[in-house]
Protein backbone atom coordinates (compact mmCIF):
# COMPACT_ATOMS: atom_id res chain seq x y z
CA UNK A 1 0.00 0.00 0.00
CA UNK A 2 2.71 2.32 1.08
CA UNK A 3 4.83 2.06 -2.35
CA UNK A 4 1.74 2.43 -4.39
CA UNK A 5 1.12 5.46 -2.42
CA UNK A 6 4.72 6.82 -3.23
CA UNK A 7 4.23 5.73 -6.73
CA UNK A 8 1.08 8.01 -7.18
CA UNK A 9 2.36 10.60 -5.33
CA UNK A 10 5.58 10.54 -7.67
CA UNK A 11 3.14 10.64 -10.55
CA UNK A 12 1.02 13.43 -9.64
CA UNK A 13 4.30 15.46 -9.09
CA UNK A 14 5.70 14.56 -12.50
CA UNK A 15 2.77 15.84 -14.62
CA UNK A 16 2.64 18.90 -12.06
CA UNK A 17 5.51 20.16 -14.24
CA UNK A 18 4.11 22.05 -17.08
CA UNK A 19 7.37 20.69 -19.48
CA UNK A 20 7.88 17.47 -18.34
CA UNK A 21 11.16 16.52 -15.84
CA UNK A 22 13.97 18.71 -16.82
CA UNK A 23 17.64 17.91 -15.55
CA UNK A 24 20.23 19.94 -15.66
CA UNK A 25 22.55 17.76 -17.54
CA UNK A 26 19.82 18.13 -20.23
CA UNK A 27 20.66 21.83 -20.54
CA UNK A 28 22.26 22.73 -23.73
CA UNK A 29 24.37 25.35 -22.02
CA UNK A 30 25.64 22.93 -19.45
CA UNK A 31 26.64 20.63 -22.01
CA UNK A 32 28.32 23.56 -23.65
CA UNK A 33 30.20 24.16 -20.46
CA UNK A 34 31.40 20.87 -19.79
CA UNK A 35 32.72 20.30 -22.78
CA UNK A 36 34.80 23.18 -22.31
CA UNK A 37 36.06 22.46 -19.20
CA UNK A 38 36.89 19.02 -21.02
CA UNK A 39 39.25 20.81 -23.44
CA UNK A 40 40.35 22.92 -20.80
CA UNK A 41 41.52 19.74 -18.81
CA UNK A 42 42.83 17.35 -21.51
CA UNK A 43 44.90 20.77 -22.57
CA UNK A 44 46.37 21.12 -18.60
CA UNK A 45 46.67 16.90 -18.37
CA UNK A 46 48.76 16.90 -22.02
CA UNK A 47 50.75 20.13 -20.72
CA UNK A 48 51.54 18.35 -17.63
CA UNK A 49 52.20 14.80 -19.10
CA UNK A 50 54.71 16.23 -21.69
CA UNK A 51 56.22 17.95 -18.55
CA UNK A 52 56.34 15.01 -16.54
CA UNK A 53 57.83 13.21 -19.26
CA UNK A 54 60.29 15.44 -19.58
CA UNK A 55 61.64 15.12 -15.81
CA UNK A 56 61.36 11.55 -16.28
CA UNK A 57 63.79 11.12 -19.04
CA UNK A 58 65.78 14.14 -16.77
CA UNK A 59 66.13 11.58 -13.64
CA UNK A 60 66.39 8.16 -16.37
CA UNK A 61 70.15 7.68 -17.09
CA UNK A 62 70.63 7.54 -20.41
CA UNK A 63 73.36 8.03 -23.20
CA UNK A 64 75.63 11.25 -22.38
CA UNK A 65 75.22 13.59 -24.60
CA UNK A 66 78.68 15.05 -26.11
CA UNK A 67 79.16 18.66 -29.03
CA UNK A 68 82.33 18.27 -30.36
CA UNK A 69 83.94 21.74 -31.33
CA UNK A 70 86.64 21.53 -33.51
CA UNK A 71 87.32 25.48 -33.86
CA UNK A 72 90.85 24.94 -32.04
CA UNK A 73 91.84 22.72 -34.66
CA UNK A 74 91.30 25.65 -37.64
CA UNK A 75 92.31 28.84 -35.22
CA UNK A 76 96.64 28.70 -36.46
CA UNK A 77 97.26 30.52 -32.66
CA UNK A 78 96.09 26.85 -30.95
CA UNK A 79 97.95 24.57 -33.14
CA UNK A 80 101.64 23.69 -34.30
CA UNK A 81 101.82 25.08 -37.93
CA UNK A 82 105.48 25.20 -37.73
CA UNK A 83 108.80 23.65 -35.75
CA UNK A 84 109.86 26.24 -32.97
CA UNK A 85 106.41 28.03 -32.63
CA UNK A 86 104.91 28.22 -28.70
CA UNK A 87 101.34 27.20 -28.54
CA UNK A 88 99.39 26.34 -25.28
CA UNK A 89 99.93 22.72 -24.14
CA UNK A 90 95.84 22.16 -23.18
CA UNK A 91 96.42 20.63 -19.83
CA UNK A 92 94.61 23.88 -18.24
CA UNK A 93 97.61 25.89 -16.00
CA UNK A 94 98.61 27.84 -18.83
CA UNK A 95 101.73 26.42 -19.96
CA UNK A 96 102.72 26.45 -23.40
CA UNK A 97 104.83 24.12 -25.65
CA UNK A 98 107.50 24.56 -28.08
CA UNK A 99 106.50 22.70 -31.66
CA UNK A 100 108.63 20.20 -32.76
CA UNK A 101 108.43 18.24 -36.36
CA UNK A 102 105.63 15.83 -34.63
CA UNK A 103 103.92 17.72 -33.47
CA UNK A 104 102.78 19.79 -36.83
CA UNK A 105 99.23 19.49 -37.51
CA UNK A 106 98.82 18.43 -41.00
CA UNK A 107 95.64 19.07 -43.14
CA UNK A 108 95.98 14.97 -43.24
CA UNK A 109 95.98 15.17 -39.92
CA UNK A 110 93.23 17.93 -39.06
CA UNK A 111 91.01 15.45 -41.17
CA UNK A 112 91.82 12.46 -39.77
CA UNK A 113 90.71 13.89 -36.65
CA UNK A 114 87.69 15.87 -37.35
CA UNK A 115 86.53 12.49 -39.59
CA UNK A 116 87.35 9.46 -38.27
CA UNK A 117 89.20 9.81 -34.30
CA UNK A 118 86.78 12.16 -33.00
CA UNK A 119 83.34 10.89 -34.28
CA UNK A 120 83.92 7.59 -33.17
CA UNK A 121 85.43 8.48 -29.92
CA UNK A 122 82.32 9.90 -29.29
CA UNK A 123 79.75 7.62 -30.78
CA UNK A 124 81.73 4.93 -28.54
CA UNK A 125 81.94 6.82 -25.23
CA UNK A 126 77.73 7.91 -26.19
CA UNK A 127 77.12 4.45 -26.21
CA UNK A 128 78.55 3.32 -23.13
CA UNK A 129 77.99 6.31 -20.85
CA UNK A 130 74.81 6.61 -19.06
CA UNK A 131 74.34 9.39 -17.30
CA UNK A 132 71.18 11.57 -15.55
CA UNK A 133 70.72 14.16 -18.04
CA UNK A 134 70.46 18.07 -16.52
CA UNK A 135 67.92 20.52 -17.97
CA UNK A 136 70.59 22.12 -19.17
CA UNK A 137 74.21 22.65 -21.11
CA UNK A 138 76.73 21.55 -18.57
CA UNK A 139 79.76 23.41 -19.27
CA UNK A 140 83.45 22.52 -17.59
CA UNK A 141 85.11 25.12 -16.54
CA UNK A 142 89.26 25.17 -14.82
CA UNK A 143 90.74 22.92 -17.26
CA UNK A 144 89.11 24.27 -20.57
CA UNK A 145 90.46 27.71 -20.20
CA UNK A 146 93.03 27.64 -23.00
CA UNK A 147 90.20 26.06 -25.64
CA UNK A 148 87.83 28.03 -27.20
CA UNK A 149 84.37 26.69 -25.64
CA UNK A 150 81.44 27.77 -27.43
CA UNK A 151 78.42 29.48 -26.36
């Protein structure tokens, strides 16, 4: 008896409402609104994902990353062009070396270097070398000061 009474009751109150039950999910403008706020989030949630990602691979080890600058190696004041010349010795306190015949750098040489040495010395140490990654350019200081270290 008692849930037919609720039943009626329920009734009576639903055709009470001159347009029918109405909810406010049903209102176009809602909709509109939550679909925004939709965008809005999935925008935020990819911002911070990529972010996130990005501190991830920061705290992952993984291969070092190495720029190779060979600007001392075409700048005639940093290398042995000739036998008696002074140039600096590299070994960062300043010193400086007197060329002998060996020690000439050769356009054989310079490319020899800047072709073969170097690139794989520094695909092999990239391989093997994991490190944690800063945010940003670490740059030596001390025992670089006689090489020209770019920007």
């Amino acid at each position: 008896v008692a849930v037919a009474t609720v039943a009626c009751v329920a009734a009576v109150a639903y055709a009470a409402v001159p347009s029918g039950h109405r909810c406010i999910h049903d209102d176009p403008s809602h909709q509109a609104a939550i679909a925004a706020d939709l965008k809005r989030s999935a925008h935020v949630v990819q911002r911070r994902s990529a972010e996130q990602e990005r501190q991830l691979r920061a705290q992952s080890p993984q291969s070092i990353r190495i720029v190779l600058s060979t600007v001392d190696l075409t700048t005639s004041s940093q290398y042995c062009s000739a036998v008696g010349q002074s140039r600096p010795d590299f070994r960062g306190s300043g010193a400086t070396l007197t060329c002998a015949t060996e020690n000439i750098l050769t356009t054989a040489k310079r490319d020899f270097l800047t072709n073969d040495v170097l690139p794989t010395a520094i695909a092999r140490l990239s391989s093997r070398l994991s490190v944690n990654r800063f945010t940003s350019n670490l740059i030596g200081s001390g025992s670089c000061s006689d090489m020209t270290v770019p920007a």
